[in-house]
N, C-alpha and C. Protein backbone atom coordinates (compact mmCIF):
# COMPACT_ATOMS: atom_id res chain seq x y z
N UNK A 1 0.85 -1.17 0.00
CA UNK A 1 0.00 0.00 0.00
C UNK A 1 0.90 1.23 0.00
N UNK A 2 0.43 1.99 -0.62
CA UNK A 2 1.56 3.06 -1.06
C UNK A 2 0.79 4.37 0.16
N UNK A 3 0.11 4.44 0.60
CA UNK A 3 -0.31 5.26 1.80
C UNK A 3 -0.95 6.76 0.79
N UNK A 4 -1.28 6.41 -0.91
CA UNK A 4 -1.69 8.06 -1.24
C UNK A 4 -3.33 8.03 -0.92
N UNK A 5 -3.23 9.18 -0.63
CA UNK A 5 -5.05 8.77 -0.45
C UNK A 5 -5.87 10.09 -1.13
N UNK A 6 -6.45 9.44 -2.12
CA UNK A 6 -7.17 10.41 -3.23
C UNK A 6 -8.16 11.95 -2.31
N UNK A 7 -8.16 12.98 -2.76
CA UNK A 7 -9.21 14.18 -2.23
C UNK A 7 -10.41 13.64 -1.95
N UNK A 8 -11.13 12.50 -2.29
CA UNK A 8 -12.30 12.31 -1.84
C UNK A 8 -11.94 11.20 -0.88
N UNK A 9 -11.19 10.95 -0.87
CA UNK A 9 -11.07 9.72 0.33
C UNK A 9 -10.79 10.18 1.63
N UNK A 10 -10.06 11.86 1.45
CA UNK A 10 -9.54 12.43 2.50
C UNK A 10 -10.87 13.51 3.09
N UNK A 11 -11.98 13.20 2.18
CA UNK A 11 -13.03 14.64 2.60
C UNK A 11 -13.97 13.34 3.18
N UNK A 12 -14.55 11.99 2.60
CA UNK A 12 -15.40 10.98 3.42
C UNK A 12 -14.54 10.55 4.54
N UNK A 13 -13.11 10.78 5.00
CA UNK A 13 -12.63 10.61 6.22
C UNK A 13 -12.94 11.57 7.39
N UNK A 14 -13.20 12.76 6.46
CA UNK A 14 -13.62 13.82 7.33
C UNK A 14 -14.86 13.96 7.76
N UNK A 15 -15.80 13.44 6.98
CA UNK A 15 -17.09 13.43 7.23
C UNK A 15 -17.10 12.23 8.31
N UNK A 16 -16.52 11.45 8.25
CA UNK A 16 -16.51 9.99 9.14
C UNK A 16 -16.64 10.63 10.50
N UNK A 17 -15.47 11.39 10.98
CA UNK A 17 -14.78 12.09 11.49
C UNK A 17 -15.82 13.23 12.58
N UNK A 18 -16.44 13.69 11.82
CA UNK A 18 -17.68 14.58 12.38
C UNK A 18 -18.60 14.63 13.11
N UNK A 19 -18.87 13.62 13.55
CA UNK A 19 -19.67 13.44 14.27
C UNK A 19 -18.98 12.52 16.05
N UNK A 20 -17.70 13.27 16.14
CA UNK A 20 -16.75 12.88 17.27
C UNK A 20 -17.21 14.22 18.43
N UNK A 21 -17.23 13.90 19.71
CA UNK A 21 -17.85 14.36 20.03
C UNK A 21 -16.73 15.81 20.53
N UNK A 22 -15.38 15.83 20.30
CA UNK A 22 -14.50 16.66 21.08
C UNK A 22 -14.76 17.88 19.53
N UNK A 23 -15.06 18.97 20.15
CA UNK A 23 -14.98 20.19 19.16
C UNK A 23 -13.67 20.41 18.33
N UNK A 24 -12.69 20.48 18.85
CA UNK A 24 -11.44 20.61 18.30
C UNK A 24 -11.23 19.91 17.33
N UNK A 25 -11.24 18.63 17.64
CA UNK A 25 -11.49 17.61 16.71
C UNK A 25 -12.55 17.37 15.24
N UNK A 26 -13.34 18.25 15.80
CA UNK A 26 -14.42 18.05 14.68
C UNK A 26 -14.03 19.35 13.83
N UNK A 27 -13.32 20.63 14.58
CA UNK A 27 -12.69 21.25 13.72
C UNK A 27 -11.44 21.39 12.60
N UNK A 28 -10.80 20.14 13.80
CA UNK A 28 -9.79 19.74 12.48
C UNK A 28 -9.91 19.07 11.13
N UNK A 29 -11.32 18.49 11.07
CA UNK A 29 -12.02 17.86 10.19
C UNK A 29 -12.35 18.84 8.89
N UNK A 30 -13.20 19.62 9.74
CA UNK A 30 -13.54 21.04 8.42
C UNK A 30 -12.01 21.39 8.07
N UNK A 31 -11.06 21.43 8.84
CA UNK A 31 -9.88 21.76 7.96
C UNK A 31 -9.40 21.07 6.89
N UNK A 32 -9.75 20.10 6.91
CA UNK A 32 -9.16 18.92 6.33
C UNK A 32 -9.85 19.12 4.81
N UNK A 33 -11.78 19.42 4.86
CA UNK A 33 -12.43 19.71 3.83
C UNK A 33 -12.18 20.85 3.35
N UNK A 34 -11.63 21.68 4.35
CA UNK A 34 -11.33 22.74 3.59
C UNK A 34 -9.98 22.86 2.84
N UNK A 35 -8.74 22.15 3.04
CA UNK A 35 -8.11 22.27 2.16
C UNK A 35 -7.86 21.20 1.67
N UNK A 36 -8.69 20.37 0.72
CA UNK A 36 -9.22 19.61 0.12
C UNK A 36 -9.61 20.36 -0.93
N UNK A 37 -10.70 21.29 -0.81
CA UNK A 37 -11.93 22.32 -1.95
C UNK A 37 -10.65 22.68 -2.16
N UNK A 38 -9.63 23.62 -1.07
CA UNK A 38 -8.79 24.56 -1.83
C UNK A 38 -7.64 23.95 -2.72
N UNK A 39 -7.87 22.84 -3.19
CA UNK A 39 -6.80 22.18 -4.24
C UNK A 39 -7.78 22.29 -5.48
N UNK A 40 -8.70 22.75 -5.33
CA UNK A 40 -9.44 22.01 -6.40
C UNK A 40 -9.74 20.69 -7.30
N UNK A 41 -9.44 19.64 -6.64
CA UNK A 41 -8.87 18.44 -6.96
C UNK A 41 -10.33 17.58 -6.63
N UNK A 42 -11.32 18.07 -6.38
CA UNK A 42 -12.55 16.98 -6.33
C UNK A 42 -13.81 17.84 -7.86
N UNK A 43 -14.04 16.70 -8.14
CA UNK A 43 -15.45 16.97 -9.53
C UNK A 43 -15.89 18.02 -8.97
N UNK A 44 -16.67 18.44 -9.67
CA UNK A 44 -17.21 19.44 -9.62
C UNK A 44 -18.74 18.53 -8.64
N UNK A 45 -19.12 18.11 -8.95
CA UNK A 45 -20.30 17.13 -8.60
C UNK A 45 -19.96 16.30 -6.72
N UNK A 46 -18.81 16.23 -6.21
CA UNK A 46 -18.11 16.02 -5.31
C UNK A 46 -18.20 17.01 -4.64
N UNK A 47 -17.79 18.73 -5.43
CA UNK A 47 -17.21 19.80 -4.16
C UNK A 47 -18.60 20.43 -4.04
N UNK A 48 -19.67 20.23 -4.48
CA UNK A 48 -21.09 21.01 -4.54
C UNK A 48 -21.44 19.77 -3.44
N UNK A 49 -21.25 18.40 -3.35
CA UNK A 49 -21.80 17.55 -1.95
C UNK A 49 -21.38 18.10 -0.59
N UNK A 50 -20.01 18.08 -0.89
CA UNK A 50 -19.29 18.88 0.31
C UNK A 50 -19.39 19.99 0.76
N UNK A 51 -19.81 20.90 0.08
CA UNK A 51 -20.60 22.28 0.31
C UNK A 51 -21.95 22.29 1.45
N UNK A 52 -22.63 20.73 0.31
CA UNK A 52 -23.79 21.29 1.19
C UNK A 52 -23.61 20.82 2.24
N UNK A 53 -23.20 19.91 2.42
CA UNK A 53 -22.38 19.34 3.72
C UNK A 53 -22.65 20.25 4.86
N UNK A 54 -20.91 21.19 4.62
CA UNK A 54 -20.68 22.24 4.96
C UNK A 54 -21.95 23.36 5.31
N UNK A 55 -22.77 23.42 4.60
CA UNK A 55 -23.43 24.48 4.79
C UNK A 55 -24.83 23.97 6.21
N UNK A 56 -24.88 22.81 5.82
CA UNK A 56 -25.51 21.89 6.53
C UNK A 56 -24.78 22.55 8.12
N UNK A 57 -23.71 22.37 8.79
CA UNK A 57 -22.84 22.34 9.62
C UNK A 57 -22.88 24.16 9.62
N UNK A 58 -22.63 24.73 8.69
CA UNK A 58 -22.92 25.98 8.95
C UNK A 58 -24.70 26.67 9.56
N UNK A 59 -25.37 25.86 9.36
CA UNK A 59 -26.63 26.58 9.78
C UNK A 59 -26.75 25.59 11.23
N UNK A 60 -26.49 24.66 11.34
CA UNK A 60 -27.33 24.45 12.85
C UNK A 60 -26.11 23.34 13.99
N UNK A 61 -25.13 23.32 13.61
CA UNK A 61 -24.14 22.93 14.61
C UNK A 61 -24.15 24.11 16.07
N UNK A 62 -23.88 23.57 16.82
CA UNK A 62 -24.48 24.44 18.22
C UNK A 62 -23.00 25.43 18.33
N UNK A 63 -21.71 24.65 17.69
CA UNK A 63 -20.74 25.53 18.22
C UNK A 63 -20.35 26.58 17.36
N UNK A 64 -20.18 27.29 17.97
CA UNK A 64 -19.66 28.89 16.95
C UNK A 64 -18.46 28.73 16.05
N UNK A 65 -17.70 27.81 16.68
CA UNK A 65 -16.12 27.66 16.02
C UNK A 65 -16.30 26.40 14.92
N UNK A 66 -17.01 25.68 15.15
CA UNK A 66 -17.41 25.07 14.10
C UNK A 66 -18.49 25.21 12.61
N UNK A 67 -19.09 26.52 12.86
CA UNK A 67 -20.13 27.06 11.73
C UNK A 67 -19.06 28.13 11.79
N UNK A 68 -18.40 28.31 12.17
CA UNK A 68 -17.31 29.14 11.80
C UNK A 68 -16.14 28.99 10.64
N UNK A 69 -16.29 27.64 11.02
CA UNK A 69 -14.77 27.01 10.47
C UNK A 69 -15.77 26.25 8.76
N UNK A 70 -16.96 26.24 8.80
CA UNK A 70 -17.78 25.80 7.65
C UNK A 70 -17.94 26.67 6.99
N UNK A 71 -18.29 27.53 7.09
CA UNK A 71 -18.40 28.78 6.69
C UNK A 71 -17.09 29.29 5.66
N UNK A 72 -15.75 29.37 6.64
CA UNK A 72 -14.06 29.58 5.63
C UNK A 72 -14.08 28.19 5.01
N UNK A 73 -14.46 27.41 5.06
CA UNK A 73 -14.83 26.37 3.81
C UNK A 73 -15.14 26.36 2.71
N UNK A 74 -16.78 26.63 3.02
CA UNK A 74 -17.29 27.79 1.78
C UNK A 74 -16.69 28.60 0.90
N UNK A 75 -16.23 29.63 1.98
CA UNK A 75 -15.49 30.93 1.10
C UNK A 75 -14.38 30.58 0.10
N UNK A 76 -13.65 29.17 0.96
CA UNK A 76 -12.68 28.94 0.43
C UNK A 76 -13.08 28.20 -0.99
N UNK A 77 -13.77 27.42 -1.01
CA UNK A 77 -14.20 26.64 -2.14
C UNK A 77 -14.81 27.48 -3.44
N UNK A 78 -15.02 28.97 -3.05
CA UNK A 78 -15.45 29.87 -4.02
C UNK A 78 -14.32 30.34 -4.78
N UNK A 79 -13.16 29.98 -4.95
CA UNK A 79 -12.22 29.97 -5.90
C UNK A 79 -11.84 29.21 -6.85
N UNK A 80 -11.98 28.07 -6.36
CA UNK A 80 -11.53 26.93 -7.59
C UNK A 80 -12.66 25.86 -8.53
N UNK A 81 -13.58 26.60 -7.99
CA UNK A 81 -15.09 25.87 -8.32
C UNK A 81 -15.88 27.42 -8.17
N UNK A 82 -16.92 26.99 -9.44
CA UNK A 82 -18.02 27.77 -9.62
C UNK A 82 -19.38 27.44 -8.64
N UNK A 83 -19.78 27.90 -7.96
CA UNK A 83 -20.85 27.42 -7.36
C UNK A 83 -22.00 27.96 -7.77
N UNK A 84 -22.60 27.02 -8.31
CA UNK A 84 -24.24 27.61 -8.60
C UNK A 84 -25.17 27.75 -7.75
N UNK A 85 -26.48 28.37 -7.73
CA UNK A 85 -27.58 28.34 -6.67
C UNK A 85 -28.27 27.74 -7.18
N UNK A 86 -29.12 26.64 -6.62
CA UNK A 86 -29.99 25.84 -7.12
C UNK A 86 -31.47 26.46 -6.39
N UNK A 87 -32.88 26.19 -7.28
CA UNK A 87 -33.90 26.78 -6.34
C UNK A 87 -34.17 25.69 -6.63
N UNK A 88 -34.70 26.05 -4.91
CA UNK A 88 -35.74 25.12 -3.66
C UNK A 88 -36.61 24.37 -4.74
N UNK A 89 -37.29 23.23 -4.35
CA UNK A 89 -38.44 22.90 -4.89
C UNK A 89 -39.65 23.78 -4.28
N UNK A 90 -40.63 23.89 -5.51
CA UNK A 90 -41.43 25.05 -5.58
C UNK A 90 -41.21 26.26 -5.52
N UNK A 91 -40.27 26.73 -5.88
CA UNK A 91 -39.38 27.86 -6.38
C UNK A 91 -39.59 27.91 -8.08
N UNK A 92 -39.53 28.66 -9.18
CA UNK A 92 -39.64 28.95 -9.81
C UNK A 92 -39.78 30.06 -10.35
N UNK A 93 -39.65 30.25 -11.99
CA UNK A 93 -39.74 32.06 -12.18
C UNK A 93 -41.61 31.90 -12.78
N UNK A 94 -42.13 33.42 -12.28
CA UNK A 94 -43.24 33.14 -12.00
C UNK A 94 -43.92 34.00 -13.70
C-alpha cells in the first residue's frame, strides 16, 4: 500500500470524522475539507456535496467555532469551483 489517499477519500474521512464528540477535533475535520476544496482536486459534482455538507454544519451545529470554520470552507471553495444556486423545490420564475 503506497499510503496516497485520493481528495475524496480524505473529505469521506472527514465526514466519518464529524460526528466525534470533542470540538477541536471536529474542527480539524472542516480543515481537512477545507483544504481539500482549496486544491481544487474533487469533480465538480463532489465539491457542490461537500458544500452542502458544509453548509448543513454551517446553519445548525451548536458551536460557533465550528459554523465558523464551515463557513471559511465555503469561502474557500469559491475559488476553484463555480458554485451555482440551485432553487428550492417550488421555487420557480413566476
Amino acid at each position: 500500500m503506497s499510503g496516497y489517499r485520493s481528495p475524496e477519500e480524505w473529505v469521506e474521512s472527514a465526514w466519518e470524522e464529524l460526528d466525534a464528540p470533542d470540538t477541536g477535533r471536529r474542527d480539524s475535520c472542516l480543515e481537512v475539507v477545507c483544504d481539500v476544496l482549496e486544491t481544487g482536486r474533487l469533480t465538480q459534482a463532489d465539491a457542490e456535496r461537500a458544500i452542502e455538507r458544509l453548509v448543513a454544519v454551517a446553519l445548525s451545529d451548536e458551536s460557533h467555532t465550528l459554523r465558523e470554520s464551515a463557513l471559511h470552507a465555503i469561502c474557500t471553495a469559491t475559488a476553484p469551483y463555480e458554485l451555482r444556486l440551485r432553487e428550492s423545490p417550488g421555487e420557480g420564475a413566476a
